[in-house]
Protein backbone atom coordinates (compact mmCIF):
# COMPACT_ATOMS: atom_id res chain seq x y z
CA UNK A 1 90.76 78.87 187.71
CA UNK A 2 90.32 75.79 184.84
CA UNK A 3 88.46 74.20 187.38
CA UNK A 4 85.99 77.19 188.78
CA UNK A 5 85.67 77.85 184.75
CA UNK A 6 84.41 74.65 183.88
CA UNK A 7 82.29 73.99 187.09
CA UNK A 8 80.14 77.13 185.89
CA UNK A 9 79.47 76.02 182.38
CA UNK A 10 78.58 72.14 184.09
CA UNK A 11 75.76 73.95 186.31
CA UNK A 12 74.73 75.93 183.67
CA UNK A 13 74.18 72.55 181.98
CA UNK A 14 72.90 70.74 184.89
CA UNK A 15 69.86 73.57 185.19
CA UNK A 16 68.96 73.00 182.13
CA UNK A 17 68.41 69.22 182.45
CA UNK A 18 66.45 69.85 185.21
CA UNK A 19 63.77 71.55 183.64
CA UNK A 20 62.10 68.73 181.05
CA UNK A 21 65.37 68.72 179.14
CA UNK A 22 65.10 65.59 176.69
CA UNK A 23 68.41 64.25 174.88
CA UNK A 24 67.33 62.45 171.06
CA UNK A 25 66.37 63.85 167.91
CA UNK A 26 62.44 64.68 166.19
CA UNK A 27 64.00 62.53 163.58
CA UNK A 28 65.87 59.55 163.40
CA UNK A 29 69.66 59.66 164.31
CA UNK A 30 71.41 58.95 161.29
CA UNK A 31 75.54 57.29 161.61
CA UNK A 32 77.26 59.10 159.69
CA UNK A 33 81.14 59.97 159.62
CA UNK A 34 81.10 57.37 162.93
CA UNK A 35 78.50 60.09 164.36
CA UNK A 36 75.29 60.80 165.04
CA UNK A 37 73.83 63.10 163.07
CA UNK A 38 70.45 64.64 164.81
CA UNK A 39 67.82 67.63 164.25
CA UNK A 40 65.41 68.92 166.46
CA UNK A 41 62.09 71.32 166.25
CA UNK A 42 60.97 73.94 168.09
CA UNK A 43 57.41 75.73 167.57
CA UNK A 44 54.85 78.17 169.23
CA UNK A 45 51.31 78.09 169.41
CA UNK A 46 51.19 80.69 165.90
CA UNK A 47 52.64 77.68 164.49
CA UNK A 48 56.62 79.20 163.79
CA UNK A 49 58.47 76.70 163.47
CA UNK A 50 62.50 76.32 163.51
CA UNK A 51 64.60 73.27 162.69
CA UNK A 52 68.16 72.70 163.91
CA UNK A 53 70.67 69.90 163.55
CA UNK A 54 73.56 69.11 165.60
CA UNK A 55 76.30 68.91 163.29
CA UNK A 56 77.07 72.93 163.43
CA UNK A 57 74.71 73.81 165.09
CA UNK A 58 73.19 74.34 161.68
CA UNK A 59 69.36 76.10 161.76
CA UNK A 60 67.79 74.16 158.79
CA UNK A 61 64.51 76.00 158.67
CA UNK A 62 63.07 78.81 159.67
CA UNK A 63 58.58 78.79 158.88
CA UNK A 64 57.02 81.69 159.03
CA UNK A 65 53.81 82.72 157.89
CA UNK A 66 53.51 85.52 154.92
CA UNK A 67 50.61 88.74 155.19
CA UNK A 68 48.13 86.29 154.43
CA UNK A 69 48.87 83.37 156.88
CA UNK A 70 50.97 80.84 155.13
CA UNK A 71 53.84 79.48 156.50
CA UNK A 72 57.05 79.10 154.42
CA UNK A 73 60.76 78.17 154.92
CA UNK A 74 62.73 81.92 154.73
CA UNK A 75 66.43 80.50 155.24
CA UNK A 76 68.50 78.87 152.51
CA UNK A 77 69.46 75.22 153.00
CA UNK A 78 68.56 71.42 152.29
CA UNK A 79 66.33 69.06 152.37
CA UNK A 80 68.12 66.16 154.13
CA UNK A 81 70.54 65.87 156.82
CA UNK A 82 72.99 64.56 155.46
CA UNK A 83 73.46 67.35 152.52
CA UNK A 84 75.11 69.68 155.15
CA UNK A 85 78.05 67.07 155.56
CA UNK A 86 78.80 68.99 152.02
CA UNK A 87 80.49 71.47 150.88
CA UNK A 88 78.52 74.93 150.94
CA UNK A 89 78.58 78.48 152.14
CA UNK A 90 77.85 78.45 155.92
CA UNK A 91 74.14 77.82 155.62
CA UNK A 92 72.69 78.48 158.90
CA UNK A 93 75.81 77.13 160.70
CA UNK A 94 77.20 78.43 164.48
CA UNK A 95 80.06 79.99 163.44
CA UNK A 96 83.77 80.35 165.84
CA UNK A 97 86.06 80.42 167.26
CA UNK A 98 86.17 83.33 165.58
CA UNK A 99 83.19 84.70 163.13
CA UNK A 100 84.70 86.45 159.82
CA UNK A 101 87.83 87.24 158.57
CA UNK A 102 91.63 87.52 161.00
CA UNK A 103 94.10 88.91 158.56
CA UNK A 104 97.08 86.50 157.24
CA UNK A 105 95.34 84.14 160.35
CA UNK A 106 97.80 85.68 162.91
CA UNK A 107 96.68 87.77 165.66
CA UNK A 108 99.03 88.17 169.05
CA UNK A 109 98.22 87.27 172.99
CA UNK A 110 100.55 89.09 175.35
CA UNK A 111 103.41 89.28 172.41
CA UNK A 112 102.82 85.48 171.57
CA UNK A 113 101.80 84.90 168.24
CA UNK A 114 99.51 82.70 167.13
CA UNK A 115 99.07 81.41 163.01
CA UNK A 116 95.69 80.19 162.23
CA UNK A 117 94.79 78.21 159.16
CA UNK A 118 94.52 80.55 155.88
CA UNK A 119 91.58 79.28 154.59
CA UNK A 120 90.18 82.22 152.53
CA UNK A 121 93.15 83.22 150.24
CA UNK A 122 95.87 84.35 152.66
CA UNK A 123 93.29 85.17 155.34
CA UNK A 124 91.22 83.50 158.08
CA UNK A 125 87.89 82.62 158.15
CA UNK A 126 85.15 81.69 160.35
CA UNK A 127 87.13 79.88 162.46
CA UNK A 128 89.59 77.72 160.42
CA UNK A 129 89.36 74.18 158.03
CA UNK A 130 87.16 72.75 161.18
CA UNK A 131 85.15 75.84 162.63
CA UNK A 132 82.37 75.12 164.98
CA UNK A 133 80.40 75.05 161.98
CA UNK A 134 82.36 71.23 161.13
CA UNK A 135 81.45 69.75 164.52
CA UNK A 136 78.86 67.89 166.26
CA UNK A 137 77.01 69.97 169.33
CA UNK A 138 75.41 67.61 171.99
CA UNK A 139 71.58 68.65 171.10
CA UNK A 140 69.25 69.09 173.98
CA UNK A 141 65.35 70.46 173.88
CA UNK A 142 63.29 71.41 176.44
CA UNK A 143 60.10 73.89 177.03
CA UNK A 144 60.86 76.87 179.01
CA UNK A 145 58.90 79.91 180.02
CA UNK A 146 59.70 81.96 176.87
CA UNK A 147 59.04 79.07 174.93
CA UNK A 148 60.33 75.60 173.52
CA UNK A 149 64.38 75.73 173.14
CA UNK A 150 66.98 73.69 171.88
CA UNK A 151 70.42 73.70 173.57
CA UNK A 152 73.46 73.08 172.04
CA UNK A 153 77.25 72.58 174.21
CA UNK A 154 80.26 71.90 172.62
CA UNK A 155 84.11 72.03 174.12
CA UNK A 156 86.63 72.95 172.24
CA UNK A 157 90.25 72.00 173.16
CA UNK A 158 93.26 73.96 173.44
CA UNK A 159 94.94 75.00 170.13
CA UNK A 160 91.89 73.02 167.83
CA UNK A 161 92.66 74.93 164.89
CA UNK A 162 95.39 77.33 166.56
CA UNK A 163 93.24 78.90 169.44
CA UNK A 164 94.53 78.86 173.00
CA UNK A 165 92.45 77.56 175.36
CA UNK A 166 89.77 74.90 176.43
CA UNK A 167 86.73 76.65 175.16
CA UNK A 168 83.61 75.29 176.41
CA UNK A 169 80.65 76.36 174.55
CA UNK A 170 76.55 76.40 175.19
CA UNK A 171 73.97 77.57 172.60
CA UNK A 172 70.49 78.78 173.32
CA UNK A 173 67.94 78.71 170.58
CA UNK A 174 64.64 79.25 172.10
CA UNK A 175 61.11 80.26 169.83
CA UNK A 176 58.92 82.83 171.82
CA UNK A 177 55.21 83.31 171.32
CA UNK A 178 55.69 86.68 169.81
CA UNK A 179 57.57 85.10 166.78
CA UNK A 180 60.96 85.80 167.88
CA UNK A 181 64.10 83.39 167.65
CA UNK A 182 66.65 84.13 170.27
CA UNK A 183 69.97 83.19 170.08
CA UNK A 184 72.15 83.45 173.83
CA UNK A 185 75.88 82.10 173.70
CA UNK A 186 77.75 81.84 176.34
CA UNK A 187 81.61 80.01 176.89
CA UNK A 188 84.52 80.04 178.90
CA UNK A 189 88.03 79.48 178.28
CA UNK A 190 91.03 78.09 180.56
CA UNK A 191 93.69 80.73 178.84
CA UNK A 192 93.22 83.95 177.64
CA UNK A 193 91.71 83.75 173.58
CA UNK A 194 89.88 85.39 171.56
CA UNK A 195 86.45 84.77 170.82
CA UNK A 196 83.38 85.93 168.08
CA UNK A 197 80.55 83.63 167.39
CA UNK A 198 77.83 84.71 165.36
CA UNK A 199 74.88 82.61 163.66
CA UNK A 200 75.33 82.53 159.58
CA UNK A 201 71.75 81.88 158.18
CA UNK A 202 71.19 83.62 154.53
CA UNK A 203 67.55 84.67 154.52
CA UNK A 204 64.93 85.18 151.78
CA UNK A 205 61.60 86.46 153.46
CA UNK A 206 59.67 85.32 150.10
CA UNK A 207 60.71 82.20 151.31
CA UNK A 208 61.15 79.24 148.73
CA UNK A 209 62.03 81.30 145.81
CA UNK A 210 64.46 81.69 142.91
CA UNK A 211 64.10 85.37 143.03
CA UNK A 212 67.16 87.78 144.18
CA UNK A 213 66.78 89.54 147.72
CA UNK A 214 67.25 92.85 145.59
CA UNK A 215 63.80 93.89 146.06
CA UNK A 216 64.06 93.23 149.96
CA UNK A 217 63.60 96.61 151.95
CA UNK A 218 66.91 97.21 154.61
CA UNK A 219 66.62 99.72 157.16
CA UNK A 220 70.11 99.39 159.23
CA UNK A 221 70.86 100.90 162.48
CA UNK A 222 74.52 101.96 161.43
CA UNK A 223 75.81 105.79 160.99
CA UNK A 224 79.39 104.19 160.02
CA UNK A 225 80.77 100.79 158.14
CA UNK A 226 84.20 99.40 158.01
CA UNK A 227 85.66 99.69 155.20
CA UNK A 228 87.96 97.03 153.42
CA UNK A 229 90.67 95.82 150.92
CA UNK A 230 90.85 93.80 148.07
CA UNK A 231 91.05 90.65 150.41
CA UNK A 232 88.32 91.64 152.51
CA UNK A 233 90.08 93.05 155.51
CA UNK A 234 89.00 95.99 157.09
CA UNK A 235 91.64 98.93 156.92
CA UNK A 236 91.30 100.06 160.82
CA UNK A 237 89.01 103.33 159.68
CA UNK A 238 85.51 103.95 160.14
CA UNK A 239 83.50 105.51 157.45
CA UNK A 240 80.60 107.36 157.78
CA UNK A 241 77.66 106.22 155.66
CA UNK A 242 76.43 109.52 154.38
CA UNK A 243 76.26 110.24 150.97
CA UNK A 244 77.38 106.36 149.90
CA UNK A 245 76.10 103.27 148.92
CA UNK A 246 76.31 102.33 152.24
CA UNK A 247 73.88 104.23 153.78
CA UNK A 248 70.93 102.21 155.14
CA UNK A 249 70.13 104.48 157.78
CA UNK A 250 66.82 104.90 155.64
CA UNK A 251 64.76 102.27 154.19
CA UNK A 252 66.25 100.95 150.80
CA UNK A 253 66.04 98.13 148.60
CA UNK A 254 69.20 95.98 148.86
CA UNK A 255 69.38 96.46 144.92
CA UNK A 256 69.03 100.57 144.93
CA UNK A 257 73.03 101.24 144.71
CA UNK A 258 74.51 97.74 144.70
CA UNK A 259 75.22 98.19 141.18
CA UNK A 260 76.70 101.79 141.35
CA UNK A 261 80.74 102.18 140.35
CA UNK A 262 82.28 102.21 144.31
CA UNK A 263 85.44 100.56 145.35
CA UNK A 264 83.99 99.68 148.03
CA UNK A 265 81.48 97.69 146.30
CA UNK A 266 83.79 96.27 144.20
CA UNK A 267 85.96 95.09 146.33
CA UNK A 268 83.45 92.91 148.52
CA UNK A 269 81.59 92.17 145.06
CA UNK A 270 78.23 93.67 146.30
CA UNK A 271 78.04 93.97 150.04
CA UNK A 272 80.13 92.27 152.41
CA UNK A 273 80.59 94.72 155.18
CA UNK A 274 80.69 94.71 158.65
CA UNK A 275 78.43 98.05 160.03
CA UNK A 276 79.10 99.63 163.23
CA UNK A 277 75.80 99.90 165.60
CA UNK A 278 74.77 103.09 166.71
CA UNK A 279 74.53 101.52 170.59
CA UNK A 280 76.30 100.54 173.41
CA UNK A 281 76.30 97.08 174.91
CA UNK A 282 72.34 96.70 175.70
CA UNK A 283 69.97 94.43 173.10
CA UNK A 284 68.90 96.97 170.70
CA UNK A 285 67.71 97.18 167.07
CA UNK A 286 70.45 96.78 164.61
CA UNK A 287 68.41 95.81 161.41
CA UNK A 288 65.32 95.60 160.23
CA UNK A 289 64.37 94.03 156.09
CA UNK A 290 60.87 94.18 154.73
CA UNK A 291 59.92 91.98 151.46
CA UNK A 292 57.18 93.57 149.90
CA UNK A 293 55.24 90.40 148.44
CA UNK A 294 54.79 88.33 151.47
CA UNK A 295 55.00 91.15 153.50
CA UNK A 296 57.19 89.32 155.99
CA UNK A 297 59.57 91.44 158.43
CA UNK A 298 62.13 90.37 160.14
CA UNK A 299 63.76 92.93 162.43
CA UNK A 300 67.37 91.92 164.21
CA UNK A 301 68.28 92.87 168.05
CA UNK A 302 71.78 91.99 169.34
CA UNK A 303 74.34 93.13 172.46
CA UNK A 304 76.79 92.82 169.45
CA UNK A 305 78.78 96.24 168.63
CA UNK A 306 78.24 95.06 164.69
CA UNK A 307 76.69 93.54 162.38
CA UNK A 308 77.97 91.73 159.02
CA UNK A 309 75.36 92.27 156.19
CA UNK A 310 76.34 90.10 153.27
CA UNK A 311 74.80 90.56 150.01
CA UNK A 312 75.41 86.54 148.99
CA UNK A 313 77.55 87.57 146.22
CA UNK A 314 79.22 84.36 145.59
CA UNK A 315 76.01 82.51 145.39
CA UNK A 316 76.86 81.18 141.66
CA UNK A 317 73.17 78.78 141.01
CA UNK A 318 75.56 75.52 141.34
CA UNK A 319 74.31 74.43 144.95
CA UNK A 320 70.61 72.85 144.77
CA UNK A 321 68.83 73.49 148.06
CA UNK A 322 65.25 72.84 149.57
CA UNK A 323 62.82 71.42 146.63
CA UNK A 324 66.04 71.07 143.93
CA UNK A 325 66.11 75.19 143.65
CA UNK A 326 69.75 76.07 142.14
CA UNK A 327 70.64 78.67 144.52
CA UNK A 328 71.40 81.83 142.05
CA UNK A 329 73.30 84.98 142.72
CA UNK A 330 72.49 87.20 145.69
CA UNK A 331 69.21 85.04 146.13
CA UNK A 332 69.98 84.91 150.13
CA UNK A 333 71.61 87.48 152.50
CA UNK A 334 73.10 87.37 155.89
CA UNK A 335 72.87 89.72 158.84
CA UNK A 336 75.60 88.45 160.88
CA UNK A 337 75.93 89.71 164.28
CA UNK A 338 79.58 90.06 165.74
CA UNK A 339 81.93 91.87 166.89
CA UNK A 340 84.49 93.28 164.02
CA UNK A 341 86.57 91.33 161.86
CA UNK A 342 90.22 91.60 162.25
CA UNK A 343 89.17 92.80 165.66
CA UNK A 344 92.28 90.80 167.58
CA UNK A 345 94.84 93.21 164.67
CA UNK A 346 92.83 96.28 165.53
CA UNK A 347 93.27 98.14 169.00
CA UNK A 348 90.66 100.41 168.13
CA UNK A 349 87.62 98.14 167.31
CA UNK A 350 85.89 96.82 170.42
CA UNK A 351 88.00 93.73 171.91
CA UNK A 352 87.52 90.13 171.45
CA UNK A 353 89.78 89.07 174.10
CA UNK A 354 88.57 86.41 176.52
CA UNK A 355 90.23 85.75 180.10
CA UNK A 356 89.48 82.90 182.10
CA UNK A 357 87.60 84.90 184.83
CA UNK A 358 85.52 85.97 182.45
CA UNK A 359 82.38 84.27 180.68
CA UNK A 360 81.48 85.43 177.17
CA UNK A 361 77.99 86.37 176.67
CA UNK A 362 75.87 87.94 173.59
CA UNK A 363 72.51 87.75 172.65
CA UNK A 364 70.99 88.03 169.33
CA UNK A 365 67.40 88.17 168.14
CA UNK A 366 65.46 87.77 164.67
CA UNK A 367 61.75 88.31 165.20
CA UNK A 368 59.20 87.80 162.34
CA UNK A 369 56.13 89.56 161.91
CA UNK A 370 53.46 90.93 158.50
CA UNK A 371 52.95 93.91 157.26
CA UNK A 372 49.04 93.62 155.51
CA UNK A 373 48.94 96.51 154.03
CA UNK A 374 51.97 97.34 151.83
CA UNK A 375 55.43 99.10 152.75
């Protein structure tokens, strides 16, 4: 079965560089760390523009034009390179194995246990000391009939950072005419694991600014959330939004209730919450923010069964990003799609087992349009 497994992903791979694939960079490879450290661009003819680099996978920048045509950068980041080597929240990385939190970093395959590293106080997160966010992607671009797309592959042996399992990885980024960026994963695995990847940009649709998001308008597609500890683990139930702070089933400012005394709230220190979509498995909307003085909308589709919306409460203002701007609290947010954390310590929430018959597969879109004329 390894070998049937790993054929598919190679011809997945070989189609692509078929069709006016190019290996190399848009700039210069830079040696770093003994590695190559590369970034390509993708673009339409409306002149959106997004920048990715292969160490993480890491989107870089995300151009956009505002309600009265000018482009600017709406995801949080840096200006060189090299800067993401760094230490820093997850900006724009690929995250996995496994996206957010596995309690204690032990979750159980057919009564084996498995201990992952605890990297967020006692718990797991985004996929250990080395996720896929730590690790150089072969980079590959090529024009396609939706548009110009960057492919990223990565393999990922058995037991890097506890996981069973050669993983092997490809990463479609691909810019439509319509203003849309689509993100397709898709891996395979020679033992049964578990897997969750997820994209972790932290937007700010005014785009180069050291305003908050507070004022952004949220509109999520979510009748329940899951609710959590102290440490950030969910507790198994599902809550219904109604009559919290939690309820975005109606347009709101992010700031309206962040504020308001909730345990909840306090316990993820603002939002930090993964929201459970009111779908099935099809792309569908799960999210849609409007920022009222560029009038830029992005609206988020996904096969994902959640959605992680992150408030960027531990933004503190000591990272300096794109044009020296001290990053300050809650300045960016996330809409992370995924399945649930703590998923593989849950039987209830929606599985993240993967055999090796199987091929993962989940699709995940943020398109980018104006509103002219006010909310």
């Amino acid at each position: 079965m390894k070998k049937y497994t790993i054929l598919f992903i190679s011809i997945i791979l070989l189609i692509c560089n078929c069709q006016n694939l190019k290996t190399g960079s848009d700039e210069e490879g830079k040696i770093l760390n003994d590695q190559i450290l590369e970034s390509a661009t993708i673009s339409n003819g409306s002149g959106m523009e997004v920048k990715v680099i292969n160490y993480g996978g890491i989107i870089t920048s995300i151009k956009v034009p505002d309600k009265n045509g000018n482009f600017d950068d709406v995801v949080l980041g840096f200006d060189k390179m090299e800067d993401y080597l760094g230490e820093h929240p997850y900006f724009g990385a690929l995250i996995g194995r496994y996206g957010n939190r596995i309690a204690k970093g032990i979750f159980q395959i057919d009564g084996k246990i498995y201990q992952l590293a605890q990297n967020n106080n006692a718990n797991h997160l985004h996929g250990g000391i080395k996720g896929f966010d730590k690790v150089y992607w072969d980079i590959l671009k090529r024009k396609t009939d939706d548009g110009q797309q960057i492919i990223l592959q990565y393999e990922s042996r058995d037991m890097e950072e506890g996981y069973p399992g050669d993983l092997s990885i490809i990463v479609k980024y691909t810019v439509t005419e319509d203003n849309q960026l689509k993100i397709e994963y898709k891996a395979s695995t020679t033992k049964k694991t578990i897997v969750n990847l997820t994209n972790h940009s932290y937007f700010n649709l005014e785009g180069k600014s050291q305003n908050t998001i507070l004022d952004h308008k949220l509109t999520l597609n979510a009748n329940e959330f899951s609710p959590i500890d102290i440490s950030l683990i969910p507790n198994g139930i599902l809550q219904n939004v109604a009559g919290t702070p939690f309820d975005f089933t109606r347009e709101k400012s992010i700031g309206k209730d962040i504020l308001l005394e909730d345990e909840q709230l306090k316990f993820g220190g603002g939002y930090d919450h993964n929201f459970v979509l009111n779908k099935d498995k099809e792309l569908s909307l799960a999210a849609r923010v409007f920022e009222p003085t560029s009038g830029r909308i992005m609206e988020v589709f996904t096969t994902e069964p959640g959605i992680q919306f992150y408030s960027g409460n531990f933004l503190d203002g000591t990272l300096k990003g794109k044009d020296r701007i001290a990053y300050q609290y809650r300045s960016g947010f996330c809409l992370e799609t995924q399945h649930f954390p703590n998923s593989p310590n849950q039987p209830n929430f929606p599985t993240t087992i993967l055999h090796p018959e199987e091929i993962y597969e989940s699709t995940t879109i943020y398109k980018f349009s104006v509103l002219k004329k006010g909310p």
